[in-house]
Protein backbone atom coordinates (compact mmCIF):
# COMPACT_ATOMS: atom_id res chain seq x y z
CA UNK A 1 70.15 26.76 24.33
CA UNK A 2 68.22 26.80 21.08
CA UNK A 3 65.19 28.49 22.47
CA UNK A 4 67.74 31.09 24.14
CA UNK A 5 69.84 31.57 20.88
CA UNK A 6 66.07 32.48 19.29
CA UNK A 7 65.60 34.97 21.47
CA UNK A 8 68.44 36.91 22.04
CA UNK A 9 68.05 36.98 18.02
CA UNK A 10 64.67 38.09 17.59
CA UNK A 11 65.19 40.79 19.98
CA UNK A 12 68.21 42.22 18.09
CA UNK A 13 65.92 42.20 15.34
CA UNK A 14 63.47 43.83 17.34
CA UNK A 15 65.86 46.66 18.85
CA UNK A 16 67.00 47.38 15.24
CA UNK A 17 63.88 47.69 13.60
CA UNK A 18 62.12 50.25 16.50
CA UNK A 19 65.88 52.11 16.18
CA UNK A 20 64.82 52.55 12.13
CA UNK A 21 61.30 53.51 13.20
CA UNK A 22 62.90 56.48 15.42
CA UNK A 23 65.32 57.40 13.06
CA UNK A 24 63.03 57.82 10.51
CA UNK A 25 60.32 60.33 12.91
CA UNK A 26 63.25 62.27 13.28
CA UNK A 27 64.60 62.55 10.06
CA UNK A 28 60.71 63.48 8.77
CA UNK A 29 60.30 66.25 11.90
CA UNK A 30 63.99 67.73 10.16
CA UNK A 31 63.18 67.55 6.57
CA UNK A 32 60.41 70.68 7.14
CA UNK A 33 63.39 72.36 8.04
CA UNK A 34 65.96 71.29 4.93
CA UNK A 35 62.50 72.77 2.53
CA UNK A 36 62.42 76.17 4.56
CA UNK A 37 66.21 76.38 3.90
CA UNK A 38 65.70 75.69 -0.09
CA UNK A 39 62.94 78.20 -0.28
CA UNK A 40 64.72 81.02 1.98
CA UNK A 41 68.06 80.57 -0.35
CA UNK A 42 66.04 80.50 -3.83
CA UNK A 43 64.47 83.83 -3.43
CA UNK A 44 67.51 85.39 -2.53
CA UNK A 45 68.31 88.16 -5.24
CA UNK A 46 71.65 87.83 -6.49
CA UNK A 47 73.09 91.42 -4.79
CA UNK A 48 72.10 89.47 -0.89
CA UNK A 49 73.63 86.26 -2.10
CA UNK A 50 76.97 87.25 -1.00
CA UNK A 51 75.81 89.16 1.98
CA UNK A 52 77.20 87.31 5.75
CA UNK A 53 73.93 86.40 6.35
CA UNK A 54 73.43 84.42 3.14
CA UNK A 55 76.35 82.77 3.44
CA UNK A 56 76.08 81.84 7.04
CA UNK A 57 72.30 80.19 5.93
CA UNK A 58 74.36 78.67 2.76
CA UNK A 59 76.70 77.01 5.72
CA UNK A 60 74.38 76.18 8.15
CA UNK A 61 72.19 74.39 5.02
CA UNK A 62 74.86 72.53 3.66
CA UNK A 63 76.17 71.53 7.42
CA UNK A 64 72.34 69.67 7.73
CA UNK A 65 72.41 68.30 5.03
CA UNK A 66 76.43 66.84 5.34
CA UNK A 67 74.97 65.09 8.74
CA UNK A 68 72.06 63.27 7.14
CA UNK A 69 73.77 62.36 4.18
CA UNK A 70 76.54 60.43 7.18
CA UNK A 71 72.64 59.16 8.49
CA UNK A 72 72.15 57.46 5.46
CA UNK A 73 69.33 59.85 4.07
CA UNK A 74 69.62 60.45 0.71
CA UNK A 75 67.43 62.70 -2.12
CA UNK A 76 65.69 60.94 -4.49
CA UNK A 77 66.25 61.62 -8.20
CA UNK A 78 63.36 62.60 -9.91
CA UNK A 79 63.68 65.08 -12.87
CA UNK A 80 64.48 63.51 -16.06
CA UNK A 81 63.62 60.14 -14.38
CA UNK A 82 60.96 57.87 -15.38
CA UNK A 83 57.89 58.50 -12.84
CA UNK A 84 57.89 55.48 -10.50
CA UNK A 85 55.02 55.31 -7.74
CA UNK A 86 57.56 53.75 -5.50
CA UNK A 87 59.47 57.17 -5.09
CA UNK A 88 57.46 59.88 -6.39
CA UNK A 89 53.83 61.61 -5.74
CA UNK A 90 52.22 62.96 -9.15
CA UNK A 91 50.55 65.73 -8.22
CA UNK A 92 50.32 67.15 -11.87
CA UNK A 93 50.25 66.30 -15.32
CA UNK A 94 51.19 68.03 -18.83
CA UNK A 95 50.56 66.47 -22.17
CA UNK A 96 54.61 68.00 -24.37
CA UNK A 97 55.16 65.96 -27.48
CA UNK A 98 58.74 66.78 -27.00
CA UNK A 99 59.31 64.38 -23.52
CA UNK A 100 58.88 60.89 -23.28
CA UNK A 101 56.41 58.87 -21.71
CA UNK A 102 55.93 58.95 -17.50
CA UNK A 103 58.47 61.57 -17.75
CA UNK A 104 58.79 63.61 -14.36
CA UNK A 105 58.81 67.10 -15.27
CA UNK A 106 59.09 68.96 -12.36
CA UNK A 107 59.89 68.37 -8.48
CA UNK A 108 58.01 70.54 -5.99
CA UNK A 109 59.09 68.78 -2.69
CA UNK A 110 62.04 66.68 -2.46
CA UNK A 111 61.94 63.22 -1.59
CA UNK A 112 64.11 61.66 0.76
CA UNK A 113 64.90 57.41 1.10
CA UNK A 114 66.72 56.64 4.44
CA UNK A 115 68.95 53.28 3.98
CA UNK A 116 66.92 52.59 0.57
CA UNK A 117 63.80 52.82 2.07
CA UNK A 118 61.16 56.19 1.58
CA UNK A 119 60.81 58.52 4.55
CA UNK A 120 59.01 60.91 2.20
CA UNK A 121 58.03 60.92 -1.78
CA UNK A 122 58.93 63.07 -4.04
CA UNK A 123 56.16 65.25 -4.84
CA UNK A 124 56.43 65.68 -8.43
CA UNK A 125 54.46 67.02 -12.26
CA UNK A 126 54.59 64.26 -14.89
CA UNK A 127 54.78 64.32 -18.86
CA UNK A 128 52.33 62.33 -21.28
């Protein structure tokens, strides 16, 4: 019974962990997607923002992003946070008297943590 107990046990564990493992090859095929959105909406000029198509994109973006957030994908916080190699990528780095130190700066691609683990890092430009 012990031996069987084992089992059936190690192959929930199994069955969870290759579930995570699919989840998160999906999640990192969709998140292309999520940056084309940002970068389609942010060079919008302010006379189109209003326009049906726009707002139809604006829907559509938010919609994605809704049904992830239910997944259990979250953003990861990274301006005005202290630079932590467990989250973020530096890809650049400024010398400003004015920030503190390990400072990030500036996010260039978001990064995304699905049930507190990273599907992608923040790719990110760090003070001092």
């Amino acid at each position: 019974m012990a031996e069987f107990d084992n089992f059936r046990k190690r192959t929930e564990k199994e069955k969870s962990q290759m579930f995570e493992v699919g989840a998160k090859s999906i999640i990192e095929k969709v998140l292309p997607i999520i940056d084309n959105f940002e970068r389609g909406l942010a060079v919008l000029g302010e006379d189109e923002k209003n326009g049906a198509f726009a707002v139809g994109m604006e829907k559509v973006y938010k919609q994605l992003l809704a049904a992830l957030e239910e997944a259990g994908v979250k953003p990861i916080e990274a301006v005005g946070k202290e630079f932590d190699p467990n989250f973020h990528n530096a890809v650049m780095h400024i010398d400003d008297e004015e920030l503190g130190e390990n400072i990030v700066v500036e996010e260039f691609q978001k990064g995304y943590l699905y049930h507190d683990s990273v599907v992608r890092h923040s790719m990110v430009k760090v003070a001092n």
